[in-house]
Protein backbone atom coordinates (compact mmCIF):
# COMPACT_ATOMS: atom_id res chain seq x y z
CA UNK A 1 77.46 190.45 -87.96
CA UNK A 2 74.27 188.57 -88.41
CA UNK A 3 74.91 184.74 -88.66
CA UNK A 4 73.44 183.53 -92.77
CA UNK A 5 72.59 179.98 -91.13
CA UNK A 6 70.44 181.00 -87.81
CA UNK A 7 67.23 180.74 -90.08
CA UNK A 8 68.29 176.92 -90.98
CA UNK A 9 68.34 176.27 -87.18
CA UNK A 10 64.74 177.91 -86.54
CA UNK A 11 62.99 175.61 -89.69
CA UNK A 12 60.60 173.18 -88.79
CA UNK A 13 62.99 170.15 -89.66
CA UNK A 14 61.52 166.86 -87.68
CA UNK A 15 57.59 168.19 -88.51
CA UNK A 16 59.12 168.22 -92.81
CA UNK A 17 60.83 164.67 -92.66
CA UNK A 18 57.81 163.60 -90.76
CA UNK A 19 55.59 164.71 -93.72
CA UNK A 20 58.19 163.95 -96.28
CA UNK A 21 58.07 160.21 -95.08
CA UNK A 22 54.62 160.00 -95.66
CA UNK A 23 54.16 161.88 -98.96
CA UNK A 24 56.83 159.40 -100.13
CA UNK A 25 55.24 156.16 -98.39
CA UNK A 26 51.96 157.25 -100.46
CA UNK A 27 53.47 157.87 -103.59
CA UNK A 28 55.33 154.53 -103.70
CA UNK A 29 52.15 152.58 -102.91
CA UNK A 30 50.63 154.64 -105.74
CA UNK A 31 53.93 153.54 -107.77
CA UNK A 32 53.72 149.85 -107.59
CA UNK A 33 49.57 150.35 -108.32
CA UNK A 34 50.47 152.20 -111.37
CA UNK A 35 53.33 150.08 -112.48
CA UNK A 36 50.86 146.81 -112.57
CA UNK A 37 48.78 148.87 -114.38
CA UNK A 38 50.92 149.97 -116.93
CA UNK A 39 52.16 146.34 -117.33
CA UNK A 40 48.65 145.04 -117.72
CA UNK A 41 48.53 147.92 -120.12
CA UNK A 42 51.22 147.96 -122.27
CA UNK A 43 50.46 144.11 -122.76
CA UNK A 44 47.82 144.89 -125.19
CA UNK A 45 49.36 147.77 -127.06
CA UNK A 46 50.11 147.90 -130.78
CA UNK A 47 53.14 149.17 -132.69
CA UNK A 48 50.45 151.84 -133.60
CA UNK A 49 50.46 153.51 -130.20
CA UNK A 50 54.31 153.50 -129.20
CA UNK A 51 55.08 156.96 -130.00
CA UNK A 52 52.13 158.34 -127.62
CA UNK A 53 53.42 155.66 -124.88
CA UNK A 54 57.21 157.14 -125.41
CA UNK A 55 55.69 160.34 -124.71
CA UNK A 56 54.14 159.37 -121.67
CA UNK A 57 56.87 157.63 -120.31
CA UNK A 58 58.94 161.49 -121.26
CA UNK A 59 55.84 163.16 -119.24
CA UNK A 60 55.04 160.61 -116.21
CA UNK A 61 58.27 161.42 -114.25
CA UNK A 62 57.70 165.18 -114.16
CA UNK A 63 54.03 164.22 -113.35
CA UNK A 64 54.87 162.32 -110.69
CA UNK A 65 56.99 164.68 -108.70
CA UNK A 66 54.43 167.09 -109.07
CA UNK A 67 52.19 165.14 -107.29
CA UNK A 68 54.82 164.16 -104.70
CA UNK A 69 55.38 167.74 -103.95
CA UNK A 70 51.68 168.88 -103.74
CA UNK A 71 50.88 165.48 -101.58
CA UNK A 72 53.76 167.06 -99.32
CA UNK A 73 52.56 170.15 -98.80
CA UNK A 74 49.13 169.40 -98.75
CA UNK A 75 49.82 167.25 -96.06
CA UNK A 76 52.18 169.52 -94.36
CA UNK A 77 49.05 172.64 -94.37
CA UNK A 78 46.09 169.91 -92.75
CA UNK A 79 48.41 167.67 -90.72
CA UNK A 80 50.33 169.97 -88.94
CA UNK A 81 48.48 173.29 -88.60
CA UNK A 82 50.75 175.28 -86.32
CA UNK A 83 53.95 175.31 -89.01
CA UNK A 84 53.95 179.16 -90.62
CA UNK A 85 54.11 178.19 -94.20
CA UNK A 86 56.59 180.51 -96.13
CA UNK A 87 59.17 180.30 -98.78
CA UNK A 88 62.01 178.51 -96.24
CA UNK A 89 59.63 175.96 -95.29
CA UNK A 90 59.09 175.38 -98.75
CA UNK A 91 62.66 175.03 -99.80
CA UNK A 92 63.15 172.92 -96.73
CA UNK A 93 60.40 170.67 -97.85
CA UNK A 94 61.86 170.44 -101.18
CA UNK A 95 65.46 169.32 -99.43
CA UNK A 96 63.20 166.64 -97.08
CA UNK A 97 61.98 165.03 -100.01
CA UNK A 98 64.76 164.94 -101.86
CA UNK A 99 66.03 163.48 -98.55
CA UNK A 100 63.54 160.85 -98.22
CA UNK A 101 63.66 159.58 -102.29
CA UNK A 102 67.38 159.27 -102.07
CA UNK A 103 67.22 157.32 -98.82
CA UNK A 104 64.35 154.88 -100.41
CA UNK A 105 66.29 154.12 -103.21
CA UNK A 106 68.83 151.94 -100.77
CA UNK A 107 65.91 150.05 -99.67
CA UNK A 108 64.77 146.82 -101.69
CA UNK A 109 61.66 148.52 -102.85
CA UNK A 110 60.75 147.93 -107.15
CA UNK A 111 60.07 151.34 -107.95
CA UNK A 112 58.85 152.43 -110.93
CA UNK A 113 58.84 156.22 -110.96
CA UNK A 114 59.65 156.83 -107.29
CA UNK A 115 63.20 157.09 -107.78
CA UNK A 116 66.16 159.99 -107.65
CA UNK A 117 65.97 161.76 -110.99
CA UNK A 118 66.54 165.14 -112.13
CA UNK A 119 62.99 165.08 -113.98
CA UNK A 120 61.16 163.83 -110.69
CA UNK A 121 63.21 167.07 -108.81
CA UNK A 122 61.70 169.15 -111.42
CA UNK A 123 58.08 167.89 -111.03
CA UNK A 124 58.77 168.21 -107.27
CA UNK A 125 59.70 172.12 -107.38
CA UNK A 126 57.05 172.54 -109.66
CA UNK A 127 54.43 170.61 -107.31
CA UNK A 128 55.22 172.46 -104.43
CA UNK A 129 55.99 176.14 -105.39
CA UNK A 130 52.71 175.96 -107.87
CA UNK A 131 50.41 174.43 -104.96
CA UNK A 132 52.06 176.66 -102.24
CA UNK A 133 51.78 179.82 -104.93
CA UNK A 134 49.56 181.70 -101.59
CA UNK A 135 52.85 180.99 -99.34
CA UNK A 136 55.58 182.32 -100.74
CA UNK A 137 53.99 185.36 -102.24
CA UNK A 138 53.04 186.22 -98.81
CA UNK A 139 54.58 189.50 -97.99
């Protein structure tokens, strides 16, 4: 009887923490940029503007895992070339990433949206599987 986990053994696994490390380092520099300029921001912002500003801060998470997971795998498909792209490398991205967030959050980093949430998971799947759309329809 076949074995279901041989295809976990044959995954790419140091090449996706590799790239999930530096998707991550990115999007936390791009993190603290954007959370000085939301501060500077929000400093000048009327009562008349809060409800758009809740609704951004409702969108932003989702936003930002998109971009996480597109950085990831556009970094994964110019960095390192000789990885076959298919729908187990993606999954396995998704689990590096994952990885890599949860990790950061023990380090004493201020994050703003860079952190373990179910929203920033969501963005993440989303970023990945609608960027990698020509890899996992692949027959």
């Amino acid at each position: 009887m076949r074995n279901p986990f041989s295809r976990l053994k044959s995954l790419p696994w140091a090449i996706l923490l590799q790239v999930a490390l530096a998707a991550v380092a990115i999007a936390t520099a791009a993190d603290l940029l954007l959370a000085q300029g939301l501060a500077l921001l929000l400093g000048g912002v009327g009562s008349g503007l809060l409800p758009l500003m809740q609704l951004l801060f409702l969108v932003l998470p989702v936003a930002a895992g998109f971009g996480i997971g597109a950085l990831g795998l556009t970094i994964l498909e110019r960095w390192f070339t000789s990885v076959y792209i298919e729908t187990g490398v993606l999954w396995a991205l998704v689990a590096c990433l994952a990885l890599v967030i949860f990790v950061k959050g023990f380090l004493p980093i201020p994050t703003f949206l860079v952190s373990m949430a179910y929203p920033l998971v969501v963005g993440m799947l989303l970023g990945i599987f609608v960027v990698g759309k020509r890899h996992w329809r692949r027959w």
